[in-house]
N, C-alpha and C. Protein backbone atom coordinates (compact mmCIF):
# COMPACT_ATOMS: atom_id res chain seq x y z
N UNK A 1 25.97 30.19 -6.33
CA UNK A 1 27.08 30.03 -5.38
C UNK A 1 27.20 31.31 -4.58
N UNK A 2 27.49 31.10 -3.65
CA UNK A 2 27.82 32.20 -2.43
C UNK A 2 29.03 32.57 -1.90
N UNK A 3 29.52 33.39 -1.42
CA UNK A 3 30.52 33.67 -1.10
C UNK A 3 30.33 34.63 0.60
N UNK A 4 31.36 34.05 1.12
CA UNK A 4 31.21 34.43 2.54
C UNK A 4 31.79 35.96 3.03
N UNK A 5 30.64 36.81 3.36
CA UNK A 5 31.63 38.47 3.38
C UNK A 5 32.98 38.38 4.40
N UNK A 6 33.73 38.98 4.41
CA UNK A 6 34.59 38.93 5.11
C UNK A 6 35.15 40.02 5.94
N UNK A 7 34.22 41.38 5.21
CA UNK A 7 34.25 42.51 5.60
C UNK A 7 35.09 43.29 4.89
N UNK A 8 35.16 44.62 4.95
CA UNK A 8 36.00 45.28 4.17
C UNK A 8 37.36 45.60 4.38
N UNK A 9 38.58 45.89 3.02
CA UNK A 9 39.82 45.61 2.92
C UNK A 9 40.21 47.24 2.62
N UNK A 10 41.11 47.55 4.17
CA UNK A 10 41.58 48.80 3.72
C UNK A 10 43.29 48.71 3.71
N UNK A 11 43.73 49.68 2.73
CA UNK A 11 45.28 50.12 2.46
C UNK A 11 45.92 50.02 4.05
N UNK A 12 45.60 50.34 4.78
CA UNK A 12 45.45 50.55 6.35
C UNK A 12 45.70 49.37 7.33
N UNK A 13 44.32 47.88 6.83
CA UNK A 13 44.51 47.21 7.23
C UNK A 13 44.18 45.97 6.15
N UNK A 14 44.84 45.60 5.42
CA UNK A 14 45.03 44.41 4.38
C UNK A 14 45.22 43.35 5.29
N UNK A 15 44.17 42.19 4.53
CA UNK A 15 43.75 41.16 5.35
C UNK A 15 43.99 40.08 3.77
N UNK A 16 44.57 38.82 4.30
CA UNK A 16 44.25 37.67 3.59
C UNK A 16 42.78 37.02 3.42
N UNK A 17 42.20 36.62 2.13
CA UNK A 17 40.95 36.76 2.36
C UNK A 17 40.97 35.24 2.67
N UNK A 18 41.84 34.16 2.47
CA UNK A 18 41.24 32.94 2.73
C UNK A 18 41.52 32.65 4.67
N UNK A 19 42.36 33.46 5.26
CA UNK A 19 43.09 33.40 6.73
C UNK A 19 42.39 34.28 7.56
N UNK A 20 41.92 36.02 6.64
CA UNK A 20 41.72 37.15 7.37
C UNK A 20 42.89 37.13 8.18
N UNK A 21 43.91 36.84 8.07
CA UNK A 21 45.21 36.93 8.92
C UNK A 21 45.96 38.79 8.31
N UNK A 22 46.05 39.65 9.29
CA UNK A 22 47.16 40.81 8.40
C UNK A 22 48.09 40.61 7.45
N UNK A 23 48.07 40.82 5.93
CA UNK A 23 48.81 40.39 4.99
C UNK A 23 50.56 40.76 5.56
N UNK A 24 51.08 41.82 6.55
CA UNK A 24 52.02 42.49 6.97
C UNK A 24 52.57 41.33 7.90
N UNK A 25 51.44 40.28 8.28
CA UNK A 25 52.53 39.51 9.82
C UNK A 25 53.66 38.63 9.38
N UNK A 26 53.12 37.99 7.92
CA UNK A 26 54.74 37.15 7.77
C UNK A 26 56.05 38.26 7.55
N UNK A 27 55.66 39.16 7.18
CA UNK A 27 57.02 39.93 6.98
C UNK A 27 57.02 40.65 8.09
N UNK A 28 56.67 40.82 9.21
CA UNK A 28 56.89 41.31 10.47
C UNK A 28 57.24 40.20 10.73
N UNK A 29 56.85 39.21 10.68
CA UNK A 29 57.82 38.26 12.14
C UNK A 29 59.44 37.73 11.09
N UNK A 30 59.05 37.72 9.80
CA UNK A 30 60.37 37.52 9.34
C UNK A 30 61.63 39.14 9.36
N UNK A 31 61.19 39.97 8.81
CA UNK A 31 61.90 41.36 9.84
C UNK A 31 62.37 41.03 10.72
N UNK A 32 61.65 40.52 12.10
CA UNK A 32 62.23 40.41 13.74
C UNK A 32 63.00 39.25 13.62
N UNK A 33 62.73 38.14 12.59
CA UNK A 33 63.32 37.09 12.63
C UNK A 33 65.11 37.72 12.58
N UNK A 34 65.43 38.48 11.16
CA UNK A 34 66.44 38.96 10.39
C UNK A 34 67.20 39.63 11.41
N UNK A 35 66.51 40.86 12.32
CA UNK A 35 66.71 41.57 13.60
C UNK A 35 67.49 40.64 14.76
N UNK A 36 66.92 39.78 14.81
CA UNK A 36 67.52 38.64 16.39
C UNK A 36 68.75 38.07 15.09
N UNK A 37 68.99 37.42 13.95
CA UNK A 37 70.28 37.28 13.59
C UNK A 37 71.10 38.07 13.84
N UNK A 38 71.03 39.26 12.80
CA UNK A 38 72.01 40.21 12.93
C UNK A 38 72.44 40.51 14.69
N UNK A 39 71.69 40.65 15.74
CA UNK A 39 72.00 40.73 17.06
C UNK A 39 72.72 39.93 17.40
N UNK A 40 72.33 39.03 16.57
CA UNK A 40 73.15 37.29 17.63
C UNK A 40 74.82 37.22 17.06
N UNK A 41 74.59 37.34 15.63
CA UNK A 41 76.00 37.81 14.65
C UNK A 41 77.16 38.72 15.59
N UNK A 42 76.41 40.18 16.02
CA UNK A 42 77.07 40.82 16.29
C UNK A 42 77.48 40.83 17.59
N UNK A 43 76.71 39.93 18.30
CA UNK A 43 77.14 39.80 20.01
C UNK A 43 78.77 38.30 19.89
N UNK A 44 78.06 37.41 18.92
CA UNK A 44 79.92 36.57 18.83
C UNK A 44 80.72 37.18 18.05
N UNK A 45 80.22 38.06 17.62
CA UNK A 45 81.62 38.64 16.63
C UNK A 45 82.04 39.77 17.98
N UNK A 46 81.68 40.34 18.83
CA UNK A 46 82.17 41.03 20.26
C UNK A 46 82.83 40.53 20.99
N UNK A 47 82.72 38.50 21.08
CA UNK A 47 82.86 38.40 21.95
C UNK A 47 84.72 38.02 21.79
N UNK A 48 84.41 37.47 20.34
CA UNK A 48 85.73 37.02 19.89
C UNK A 48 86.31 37.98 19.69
N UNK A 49 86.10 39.36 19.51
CA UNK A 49 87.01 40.80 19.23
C UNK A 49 87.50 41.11 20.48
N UNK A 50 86.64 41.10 21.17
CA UNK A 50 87.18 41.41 22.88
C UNK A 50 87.91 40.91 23.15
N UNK A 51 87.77 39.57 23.53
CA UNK A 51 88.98 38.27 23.93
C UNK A 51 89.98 37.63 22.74
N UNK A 52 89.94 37.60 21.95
CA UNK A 52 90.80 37.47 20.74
C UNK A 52 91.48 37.97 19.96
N UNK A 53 90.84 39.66 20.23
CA UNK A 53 91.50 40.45 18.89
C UNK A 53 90.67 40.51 17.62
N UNK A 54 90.84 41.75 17.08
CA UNK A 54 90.47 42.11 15.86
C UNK A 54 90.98 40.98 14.64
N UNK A 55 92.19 40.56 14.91
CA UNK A 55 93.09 40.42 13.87
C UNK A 55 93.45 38.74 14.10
N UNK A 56 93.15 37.99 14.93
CA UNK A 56 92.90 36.55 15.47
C UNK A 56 91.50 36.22 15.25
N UNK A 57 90.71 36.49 14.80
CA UNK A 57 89.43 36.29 14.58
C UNK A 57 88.79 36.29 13.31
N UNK A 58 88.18 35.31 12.88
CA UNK A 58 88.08 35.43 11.33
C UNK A 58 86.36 35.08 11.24
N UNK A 59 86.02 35.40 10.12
CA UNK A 59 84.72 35.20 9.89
C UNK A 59 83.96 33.95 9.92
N UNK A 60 85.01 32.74 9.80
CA UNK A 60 84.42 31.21 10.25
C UNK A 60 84.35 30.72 11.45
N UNK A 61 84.90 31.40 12.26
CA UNK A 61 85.39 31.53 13.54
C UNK A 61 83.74 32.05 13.91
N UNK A 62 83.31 32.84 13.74
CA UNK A 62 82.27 33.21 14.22
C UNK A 62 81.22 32.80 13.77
N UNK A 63 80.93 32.34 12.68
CA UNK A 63 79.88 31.47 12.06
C UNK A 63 79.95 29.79 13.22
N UNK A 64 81.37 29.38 13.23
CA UNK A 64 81.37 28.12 14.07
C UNK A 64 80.51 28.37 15.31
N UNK A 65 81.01 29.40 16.04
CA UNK A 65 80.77 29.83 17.38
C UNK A 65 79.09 30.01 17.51
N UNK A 66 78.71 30.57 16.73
CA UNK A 66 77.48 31.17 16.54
C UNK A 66 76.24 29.65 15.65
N UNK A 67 77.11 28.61 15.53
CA UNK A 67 76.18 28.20 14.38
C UNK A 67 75.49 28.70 13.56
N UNK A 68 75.84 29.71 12.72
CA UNK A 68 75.10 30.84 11.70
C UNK A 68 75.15 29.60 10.44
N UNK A 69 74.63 30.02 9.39
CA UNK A 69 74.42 29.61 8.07
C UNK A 69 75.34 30.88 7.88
N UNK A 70 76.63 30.55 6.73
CA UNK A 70 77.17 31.43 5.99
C UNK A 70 76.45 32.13 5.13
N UNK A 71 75.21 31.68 4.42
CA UNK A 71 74.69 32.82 4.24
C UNK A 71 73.98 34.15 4.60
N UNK A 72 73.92 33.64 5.81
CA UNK A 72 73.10 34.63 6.49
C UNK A 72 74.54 36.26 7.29
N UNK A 73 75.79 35.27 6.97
CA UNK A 73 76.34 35.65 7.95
C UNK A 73 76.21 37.23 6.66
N UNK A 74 76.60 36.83 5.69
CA UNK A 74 77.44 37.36 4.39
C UNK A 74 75.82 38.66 4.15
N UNK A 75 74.93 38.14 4.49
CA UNK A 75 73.66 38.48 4.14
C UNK A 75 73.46 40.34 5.06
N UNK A 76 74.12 39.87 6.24
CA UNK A 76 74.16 41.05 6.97
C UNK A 76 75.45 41.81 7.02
N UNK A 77 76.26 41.23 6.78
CA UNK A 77 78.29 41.48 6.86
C UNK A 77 78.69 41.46 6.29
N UNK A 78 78.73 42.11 5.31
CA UNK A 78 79.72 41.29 3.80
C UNK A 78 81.39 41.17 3.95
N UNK A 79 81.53 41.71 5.56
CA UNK A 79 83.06 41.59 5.83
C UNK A 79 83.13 41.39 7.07
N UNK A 80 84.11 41.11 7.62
CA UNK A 80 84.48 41.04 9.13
C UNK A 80 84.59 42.31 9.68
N UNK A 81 85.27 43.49 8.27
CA UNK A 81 85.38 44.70 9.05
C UNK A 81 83.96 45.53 8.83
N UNK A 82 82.90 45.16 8.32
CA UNK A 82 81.43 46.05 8.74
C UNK A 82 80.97 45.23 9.99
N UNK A 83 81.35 44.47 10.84
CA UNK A 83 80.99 43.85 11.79
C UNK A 83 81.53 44.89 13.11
N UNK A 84 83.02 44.89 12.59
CA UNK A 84 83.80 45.69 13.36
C UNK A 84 82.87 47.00 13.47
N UNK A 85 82.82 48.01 12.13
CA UNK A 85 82.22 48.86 12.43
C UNK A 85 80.97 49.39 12.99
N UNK A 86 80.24 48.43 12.84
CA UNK A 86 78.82 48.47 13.32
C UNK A 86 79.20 48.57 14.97
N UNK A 87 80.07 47.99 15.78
CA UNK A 87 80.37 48.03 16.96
C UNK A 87 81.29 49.27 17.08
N UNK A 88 81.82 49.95 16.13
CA UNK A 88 82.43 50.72 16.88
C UNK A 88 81.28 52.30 16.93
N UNK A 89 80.42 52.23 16.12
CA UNK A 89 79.45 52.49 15.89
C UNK A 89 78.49 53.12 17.06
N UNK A 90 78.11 51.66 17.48
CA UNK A 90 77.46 51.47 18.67
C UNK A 90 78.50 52.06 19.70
N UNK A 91 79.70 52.05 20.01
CA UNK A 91 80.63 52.74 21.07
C UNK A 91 80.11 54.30 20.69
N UNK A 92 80.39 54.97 19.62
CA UNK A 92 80.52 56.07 19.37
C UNK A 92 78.86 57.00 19.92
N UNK A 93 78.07 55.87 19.65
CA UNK A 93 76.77 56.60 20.10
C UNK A 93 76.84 56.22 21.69
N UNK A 94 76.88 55.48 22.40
CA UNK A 94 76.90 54.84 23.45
C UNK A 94 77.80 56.90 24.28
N UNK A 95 78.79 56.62 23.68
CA UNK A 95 79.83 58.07 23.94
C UNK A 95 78.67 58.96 24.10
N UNK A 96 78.20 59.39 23.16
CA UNK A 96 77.07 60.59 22.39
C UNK A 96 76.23 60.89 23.72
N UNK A 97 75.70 59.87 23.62
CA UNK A 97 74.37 59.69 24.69
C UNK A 97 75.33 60.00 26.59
N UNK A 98 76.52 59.65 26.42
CA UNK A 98 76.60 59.56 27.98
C UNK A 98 76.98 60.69 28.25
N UNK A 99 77.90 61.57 27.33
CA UNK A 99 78.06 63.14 27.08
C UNK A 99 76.96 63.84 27.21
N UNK A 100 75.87 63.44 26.61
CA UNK A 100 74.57 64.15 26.61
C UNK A 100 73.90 64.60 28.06
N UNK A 101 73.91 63.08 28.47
CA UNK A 101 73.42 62.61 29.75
C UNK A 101 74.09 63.74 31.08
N UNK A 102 75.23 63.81 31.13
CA UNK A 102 76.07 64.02 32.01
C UNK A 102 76.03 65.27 31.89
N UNK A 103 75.86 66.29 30.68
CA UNK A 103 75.35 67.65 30.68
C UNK A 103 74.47 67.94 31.23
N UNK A 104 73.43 67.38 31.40
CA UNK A 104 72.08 67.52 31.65
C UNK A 104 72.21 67.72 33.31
N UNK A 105 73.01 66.07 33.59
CA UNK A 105 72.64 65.68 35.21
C UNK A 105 73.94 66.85 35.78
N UNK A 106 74.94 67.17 35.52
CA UNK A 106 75.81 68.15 35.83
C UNK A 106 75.89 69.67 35.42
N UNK A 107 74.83 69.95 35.30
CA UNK A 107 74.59 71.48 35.06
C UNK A 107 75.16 72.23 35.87
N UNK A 108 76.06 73.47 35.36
CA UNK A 108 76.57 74.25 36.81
C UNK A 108 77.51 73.36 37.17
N UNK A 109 77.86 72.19 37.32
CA UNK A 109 79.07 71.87 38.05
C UNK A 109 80.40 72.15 37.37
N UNK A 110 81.39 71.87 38.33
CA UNK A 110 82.88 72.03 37.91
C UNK A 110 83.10 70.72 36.92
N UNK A 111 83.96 71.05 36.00
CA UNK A 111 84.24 70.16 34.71
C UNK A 111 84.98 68.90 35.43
N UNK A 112 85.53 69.12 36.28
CA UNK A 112 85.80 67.99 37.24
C UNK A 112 84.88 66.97 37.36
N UNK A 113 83.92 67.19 37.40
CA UNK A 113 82.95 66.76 38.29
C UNK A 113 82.64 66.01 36.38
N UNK A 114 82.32 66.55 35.94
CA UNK A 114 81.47 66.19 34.92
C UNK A 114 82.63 65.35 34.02
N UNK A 115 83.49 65.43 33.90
CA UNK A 115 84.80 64.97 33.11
C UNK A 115 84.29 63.47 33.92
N UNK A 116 84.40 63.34 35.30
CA UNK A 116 84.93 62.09 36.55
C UNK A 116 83.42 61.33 36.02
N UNK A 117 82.35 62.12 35.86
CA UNK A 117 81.02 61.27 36.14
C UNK A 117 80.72 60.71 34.22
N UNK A 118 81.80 60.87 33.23
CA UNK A 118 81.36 60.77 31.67
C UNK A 118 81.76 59.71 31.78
N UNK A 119 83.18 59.41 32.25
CA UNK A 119 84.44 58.05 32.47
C UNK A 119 84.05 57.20 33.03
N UNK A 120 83.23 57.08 34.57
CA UNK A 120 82.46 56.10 35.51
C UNK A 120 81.65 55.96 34.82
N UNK A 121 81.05 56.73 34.35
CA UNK A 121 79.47 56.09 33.41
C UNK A 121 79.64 55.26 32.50
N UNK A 122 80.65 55.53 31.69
CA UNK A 122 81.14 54.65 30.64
C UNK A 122 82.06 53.21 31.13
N UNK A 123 82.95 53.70 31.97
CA UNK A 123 83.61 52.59 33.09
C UNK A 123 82.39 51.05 33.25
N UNK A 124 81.61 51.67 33.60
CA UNK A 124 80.38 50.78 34.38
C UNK A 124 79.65 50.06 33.23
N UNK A 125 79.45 50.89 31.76
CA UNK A 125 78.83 50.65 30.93
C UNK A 125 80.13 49.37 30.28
N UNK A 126 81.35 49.57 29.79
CA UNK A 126 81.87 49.05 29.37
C UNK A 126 82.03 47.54 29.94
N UNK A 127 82.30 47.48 31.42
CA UNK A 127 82.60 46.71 32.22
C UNK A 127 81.31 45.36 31.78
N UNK A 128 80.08 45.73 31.70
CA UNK A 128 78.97 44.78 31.31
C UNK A 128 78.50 44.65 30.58
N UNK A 129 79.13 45.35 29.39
CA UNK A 129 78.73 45.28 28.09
C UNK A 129 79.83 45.08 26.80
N UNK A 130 79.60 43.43 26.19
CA UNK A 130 80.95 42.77 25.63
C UNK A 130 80.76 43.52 24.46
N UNK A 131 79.85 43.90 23.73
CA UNK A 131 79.61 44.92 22.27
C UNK A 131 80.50 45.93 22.78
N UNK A 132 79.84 47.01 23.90
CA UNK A 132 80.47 48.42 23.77
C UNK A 132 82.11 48.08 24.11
N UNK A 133 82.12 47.45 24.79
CA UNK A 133 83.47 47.08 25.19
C UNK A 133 84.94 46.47 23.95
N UNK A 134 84.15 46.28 23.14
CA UNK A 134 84.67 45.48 21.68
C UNK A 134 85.14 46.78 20.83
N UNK A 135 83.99 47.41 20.68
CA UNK A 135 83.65 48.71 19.98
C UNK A 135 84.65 49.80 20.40
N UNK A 136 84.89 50.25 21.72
CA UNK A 136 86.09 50.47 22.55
C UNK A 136 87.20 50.34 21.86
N UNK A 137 88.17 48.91 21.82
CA UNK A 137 89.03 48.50 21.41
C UNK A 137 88.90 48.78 20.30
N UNK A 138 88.33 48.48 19.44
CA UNK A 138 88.11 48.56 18.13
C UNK A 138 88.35 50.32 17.54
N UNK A 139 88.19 51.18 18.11
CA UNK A 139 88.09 52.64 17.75
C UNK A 139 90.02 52.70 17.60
N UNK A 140 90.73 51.87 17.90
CA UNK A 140 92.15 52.10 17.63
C UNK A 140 92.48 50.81 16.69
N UNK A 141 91.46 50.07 16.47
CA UNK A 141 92.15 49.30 15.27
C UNK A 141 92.80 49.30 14.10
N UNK A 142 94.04 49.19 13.57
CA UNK A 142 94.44 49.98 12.42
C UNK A 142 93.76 49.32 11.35
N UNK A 143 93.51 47.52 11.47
CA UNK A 143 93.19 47.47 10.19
C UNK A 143 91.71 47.93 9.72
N UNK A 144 90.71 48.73 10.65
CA UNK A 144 89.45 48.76 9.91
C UNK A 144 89.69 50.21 9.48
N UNK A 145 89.02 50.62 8.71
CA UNK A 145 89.00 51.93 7.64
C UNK A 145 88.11 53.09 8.18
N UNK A 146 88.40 53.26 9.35
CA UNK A 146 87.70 54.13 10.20
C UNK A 146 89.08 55.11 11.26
N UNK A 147 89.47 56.06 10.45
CA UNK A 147 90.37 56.61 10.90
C UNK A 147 89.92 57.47 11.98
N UNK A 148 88.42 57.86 12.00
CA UNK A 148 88.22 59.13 12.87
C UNK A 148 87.63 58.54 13.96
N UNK A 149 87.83 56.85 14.20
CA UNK A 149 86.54 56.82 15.48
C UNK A 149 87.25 57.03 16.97
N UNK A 150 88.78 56.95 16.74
CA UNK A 150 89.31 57.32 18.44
C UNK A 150 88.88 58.37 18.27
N UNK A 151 89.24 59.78 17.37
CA UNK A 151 89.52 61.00 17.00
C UNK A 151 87.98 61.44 17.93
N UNK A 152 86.99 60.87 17.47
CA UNK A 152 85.63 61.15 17.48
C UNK A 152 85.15 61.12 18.42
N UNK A 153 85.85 60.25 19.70
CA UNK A 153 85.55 60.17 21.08
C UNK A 153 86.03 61.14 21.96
N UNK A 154 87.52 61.33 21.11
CA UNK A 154 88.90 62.50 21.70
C UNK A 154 87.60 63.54 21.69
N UNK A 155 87.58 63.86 20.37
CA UNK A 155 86.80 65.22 20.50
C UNK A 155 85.82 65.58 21.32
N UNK A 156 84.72 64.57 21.52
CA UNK A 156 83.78 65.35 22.35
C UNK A 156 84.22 65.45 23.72
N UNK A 157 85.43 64.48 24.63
CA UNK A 157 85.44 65.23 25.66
C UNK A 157 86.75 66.29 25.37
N UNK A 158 87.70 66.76 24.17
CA UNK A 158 88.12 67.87 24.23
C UNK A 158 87.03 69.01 24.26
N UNK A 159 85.93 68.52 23.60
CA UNK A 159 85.37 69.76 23.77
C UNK A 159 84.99 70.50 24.99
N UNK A 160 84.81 69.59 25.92
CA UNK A 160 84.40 69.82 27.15
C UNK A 160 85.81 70.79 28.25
N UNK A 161 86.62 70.16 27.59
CA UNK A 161 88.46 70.71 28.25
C UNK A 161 88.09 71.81 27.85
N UNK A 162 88.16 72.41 26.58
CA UNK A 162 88.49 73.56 25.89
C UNK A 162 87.48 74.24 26.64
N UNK A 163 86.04 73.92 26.54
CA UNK A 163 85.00 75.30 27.67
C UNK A 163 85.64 75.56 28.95
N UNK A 164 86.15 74.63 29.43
CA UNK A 164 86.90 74.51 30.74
C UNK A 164 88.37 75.25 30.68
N UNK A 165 88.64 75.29 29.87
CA UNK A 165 90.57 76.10 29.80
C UNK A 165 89.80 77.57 29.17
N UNK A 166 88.63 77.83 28.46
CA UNK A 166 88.41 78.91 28.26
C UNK A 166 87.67 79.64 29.47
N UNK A 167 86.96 79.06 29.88
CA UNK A 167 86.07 79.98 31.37
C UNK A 167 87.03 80.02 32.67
N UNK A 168 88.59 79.34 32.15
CA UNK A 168 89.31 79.64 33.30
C UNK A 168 89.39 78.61 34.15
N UNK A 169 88.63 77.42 34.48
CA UNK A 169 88.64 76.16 35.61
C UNK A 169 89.55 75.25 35.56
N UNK A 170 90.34 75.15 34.42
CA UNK A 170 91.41 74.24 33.59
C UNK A 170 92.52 75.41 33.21
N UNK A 171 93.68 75.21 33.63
CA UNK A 171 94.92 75.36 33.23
C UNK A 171 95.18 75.32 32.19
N UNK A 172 95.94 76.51 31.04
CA UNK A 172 96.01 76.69 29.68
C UNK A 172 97.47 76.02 29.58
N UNK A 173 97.45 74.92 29.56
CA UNK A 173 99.31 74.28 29.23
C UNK A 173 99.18 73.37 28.32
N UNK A 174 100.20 72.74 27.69
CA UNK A 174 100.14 71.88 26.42
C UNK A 174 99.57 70.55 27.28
N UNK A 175 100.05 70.03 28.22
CA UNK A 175 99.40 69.14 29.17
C UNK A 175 98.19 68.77 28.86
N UNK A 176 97.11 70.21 29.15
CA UNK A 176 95.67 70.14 29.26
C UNK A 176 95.18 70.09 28.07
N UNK A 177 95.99 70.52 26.86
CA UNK A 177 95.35 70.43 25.68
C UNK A 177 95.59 69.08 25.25
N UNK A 178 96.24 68.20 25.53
CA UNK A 178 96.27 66.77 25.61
C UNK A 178 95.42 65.67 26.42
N UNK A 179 94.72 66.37 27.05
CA UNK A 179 94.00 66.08 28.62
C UNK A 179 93.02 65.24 27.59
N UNK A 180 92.27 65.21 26.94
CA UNK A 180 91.30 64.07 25.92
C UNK A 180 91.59 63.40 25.77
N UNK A 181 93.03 63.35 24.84
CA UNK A 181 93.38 62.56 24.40
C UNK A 181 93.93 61.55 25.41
N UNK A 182 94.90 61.62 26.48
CA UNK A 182 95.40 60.89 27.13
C UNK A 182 94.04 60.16 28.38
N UNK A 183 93.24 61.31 28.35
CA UNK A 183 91.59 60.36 29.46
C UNK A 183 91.36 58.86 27.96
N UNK A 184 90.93 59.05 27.31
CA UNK A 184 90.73 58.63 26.49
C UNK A 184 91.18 57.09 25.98
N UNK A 185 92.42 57.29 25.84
CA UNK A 185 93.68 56.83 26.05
C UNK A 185 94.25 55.53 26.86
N UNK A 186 94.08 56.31 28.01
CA UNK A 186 94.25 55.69 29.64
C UNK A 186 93.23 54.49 30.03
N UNK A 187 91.82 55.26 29.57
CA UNK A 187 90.54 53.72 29.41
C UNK A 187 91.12 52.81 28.61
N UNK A 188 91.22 53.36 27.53
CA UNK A 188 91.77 51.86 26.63
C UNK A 188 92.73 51.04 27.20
N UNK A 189 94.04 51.28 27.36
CA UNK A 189 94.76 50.57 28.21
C UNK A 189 94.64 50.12 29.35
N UNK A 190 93.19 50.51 30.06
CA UNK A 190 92.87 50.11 31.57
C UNK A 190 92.55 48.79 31.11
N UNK A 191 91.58 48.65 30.12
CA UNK A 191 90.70 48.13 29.36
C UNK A 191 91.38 46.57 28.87
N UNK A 192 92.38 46.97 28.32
CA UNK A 192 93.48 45.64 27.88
C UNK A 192 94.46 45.27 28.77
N UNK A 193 94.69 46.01 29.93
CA UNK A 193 95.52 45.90 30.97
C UNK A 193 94.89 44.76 32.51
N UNK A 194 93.74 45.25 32.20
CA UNK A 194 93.03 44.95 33.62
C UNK A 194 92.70 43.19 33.03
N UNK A 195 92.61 42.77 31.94
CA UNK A 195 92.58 41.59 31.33
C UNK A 195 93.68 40.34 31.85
N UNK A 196 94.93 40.74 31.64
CA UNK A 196 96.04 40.45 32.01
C UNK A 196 96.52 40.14 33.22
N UNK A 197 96.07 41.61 34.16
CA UNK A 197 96.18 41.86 35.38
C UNK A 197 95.68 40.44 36.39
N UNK A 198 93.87 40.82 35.83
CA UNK A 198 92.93 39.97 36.80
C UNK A 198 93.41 40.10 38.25
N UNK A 199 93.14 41.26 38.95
CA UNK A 199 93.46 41.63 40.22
C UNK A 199 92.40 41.89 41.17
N UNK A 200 92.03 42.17 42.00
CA UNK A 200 90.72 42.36 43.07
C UNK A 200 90.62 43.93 42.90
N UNK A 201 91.09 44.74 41.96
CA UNK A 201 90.60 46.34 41.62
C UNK A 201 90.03 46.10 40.55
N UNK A 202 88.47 46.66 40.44
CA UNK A 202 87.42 46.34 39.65
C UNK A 202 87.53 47.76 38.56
N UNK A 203 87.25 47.85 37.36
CA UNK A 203 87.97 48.38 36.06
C UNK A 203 87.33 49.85 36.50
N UNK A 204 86.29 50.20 36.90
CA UNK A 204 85.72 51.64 37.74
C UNK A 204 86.75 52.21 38.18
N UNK A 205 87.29 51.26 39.24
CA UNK A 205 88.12 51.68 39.78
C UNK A 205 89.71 52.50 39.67
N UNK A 206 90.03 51.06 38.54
CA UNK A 206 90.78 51.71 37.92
C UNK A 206 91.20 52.75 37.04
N UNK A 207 89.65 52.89 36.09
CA UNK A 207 89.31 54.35 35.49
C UNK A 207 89.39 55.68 36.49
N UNK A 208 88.47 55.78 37.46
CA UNK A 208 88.54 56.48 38.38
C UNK A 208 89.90 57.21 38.83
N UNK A 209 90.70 56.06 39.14
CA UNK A 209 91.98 56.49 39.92
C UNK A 209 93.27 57.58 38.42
N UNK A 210 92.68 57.12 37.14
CA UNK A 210 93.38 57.58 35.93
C UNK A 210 92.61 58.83 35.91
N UNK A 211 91.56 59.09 35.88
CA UNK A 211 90.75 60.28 35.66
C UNK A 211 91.32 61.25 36.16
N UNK A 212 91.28 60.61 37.70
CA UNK A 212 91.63 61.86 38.92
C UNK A 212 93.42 62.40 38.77
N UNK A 213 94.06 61.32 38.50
CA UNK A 213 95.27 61.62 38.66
C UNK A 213 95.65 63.18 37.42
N UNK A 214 94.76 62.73 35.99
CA UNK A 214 94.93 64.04 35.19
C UNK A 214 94.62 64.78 35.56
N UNK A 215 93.44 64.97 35.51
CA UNK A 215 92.36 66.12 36.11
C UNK A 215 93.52 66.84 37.39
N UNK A 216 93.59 66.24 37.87
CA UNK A 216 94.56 66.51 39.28
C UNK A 216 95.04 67.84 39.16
N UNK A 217 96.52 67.36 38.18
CA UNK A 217 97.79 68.42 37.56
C UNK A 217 97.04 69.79 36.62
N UNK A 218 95.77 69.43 36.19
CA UNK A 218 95.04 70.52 35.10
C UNK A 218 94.09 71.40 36.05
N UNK A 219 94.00 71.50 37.31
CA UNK A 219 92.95 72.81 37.83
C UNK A 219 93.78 73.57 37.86
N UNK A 220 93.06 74.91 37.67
CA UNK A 220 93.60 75.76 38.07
C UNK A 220 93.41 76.33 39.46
């Protein structure tokens, strides 16, 4: 009896010997399979946090919406509030990166400038994006167990105030040392306001016009 070579089998590249198929592809396409759930999970659980509320929204609610298998839901979430967090998550880096960004592209400029262009960037980002936008809201939710995620946004653009009230370009008053917190602040409520509103001023806009008005009272 004979047997047909098939060629040789390395650690590297493991082959099925009756397919020669990569022993790695069913669990690569089941991986990506697991990957597009969890995405799909977390885009109706955004959508119902956004428009519904944290606290009007329940975990069958989103399995309905989504046609998920409850097990799958439980498989990636074991709660409604790691759903939450995973989005606020995604806000907090979304923050990270546009802070980053805006250092880079605003080198040398006045904190004005760079304060106005962190808020529009994010303005624009939020506006088309129902995750970051969820994630947003969500950073003031009381019931999830994430006390520091407004705190965490406050901070990085206080940090930016404080270089600015120390090199002198920003006004040293209790005002300005609030100046984070209330930019901060002011989005969120644009955010749940402009919902309500539904007016012909597009949410940029409305960020914009909040930015400037602080910034305004804080040059020196």
């Amino acid at each position: 009896m004979t047997t047909d070579w098939i060629g040789p089998v390395t650690m590297s590249d493991p082959v099925c010997p009756r397919t020669g198929r990569p022993l790695g592809s069913r669990n690569s396409a089941m991986q990506a399979r697991a990957v597009r759930t969890r995405e799909a999970i977390i885009a109706v659980a955004a959508q119902h946090f956004d428009t519904d509320g944290y606290g009007n929204t329940s975990v069958n609610t989103i399995i309905g919406t989504g046609d998920f298998a409850k097990g799958a839901i439980y498989y990636h979430f074991p709660t409604k509030e790691t759903m939450a967090q995973q989005l606020v998550s995604d806000w907090n880096v979304a923050v990270a990166e546009t802070v980053s960004e805006v250092a880079v592209i605003c080198t040398g400029r006045r904190v004005v400038e760079q304060l106005t262009a962190i808020f529009i960037s994010l303005a624009g980002r939020i506006a088309v994006d129902t995750g970051l936008r969820a994630g947003m809201k969500l950073t003031l939710e009381p019931s999830i167990d994430d006390a520091t995620a407004f705190t965490r946004w406050v901070d990085s653009i206080g940090d930016i105030v404080e270089s600015a009230i120390t090199d002198g370009e920003l006004v040293d008053t209790s005002t300005t040392r609030r100046l984070a917190w209330n930019l901060c602040a002011g989005v969120v409520g644009i955010v749940h306001a402009s919902v309500t509103l539904r007016d012909d001023v597009d949410l940029t806009t409305r960020i914009h016009d909040m930015v400037a008005a602080h910034l305004h009272s804080a040059l020196a």
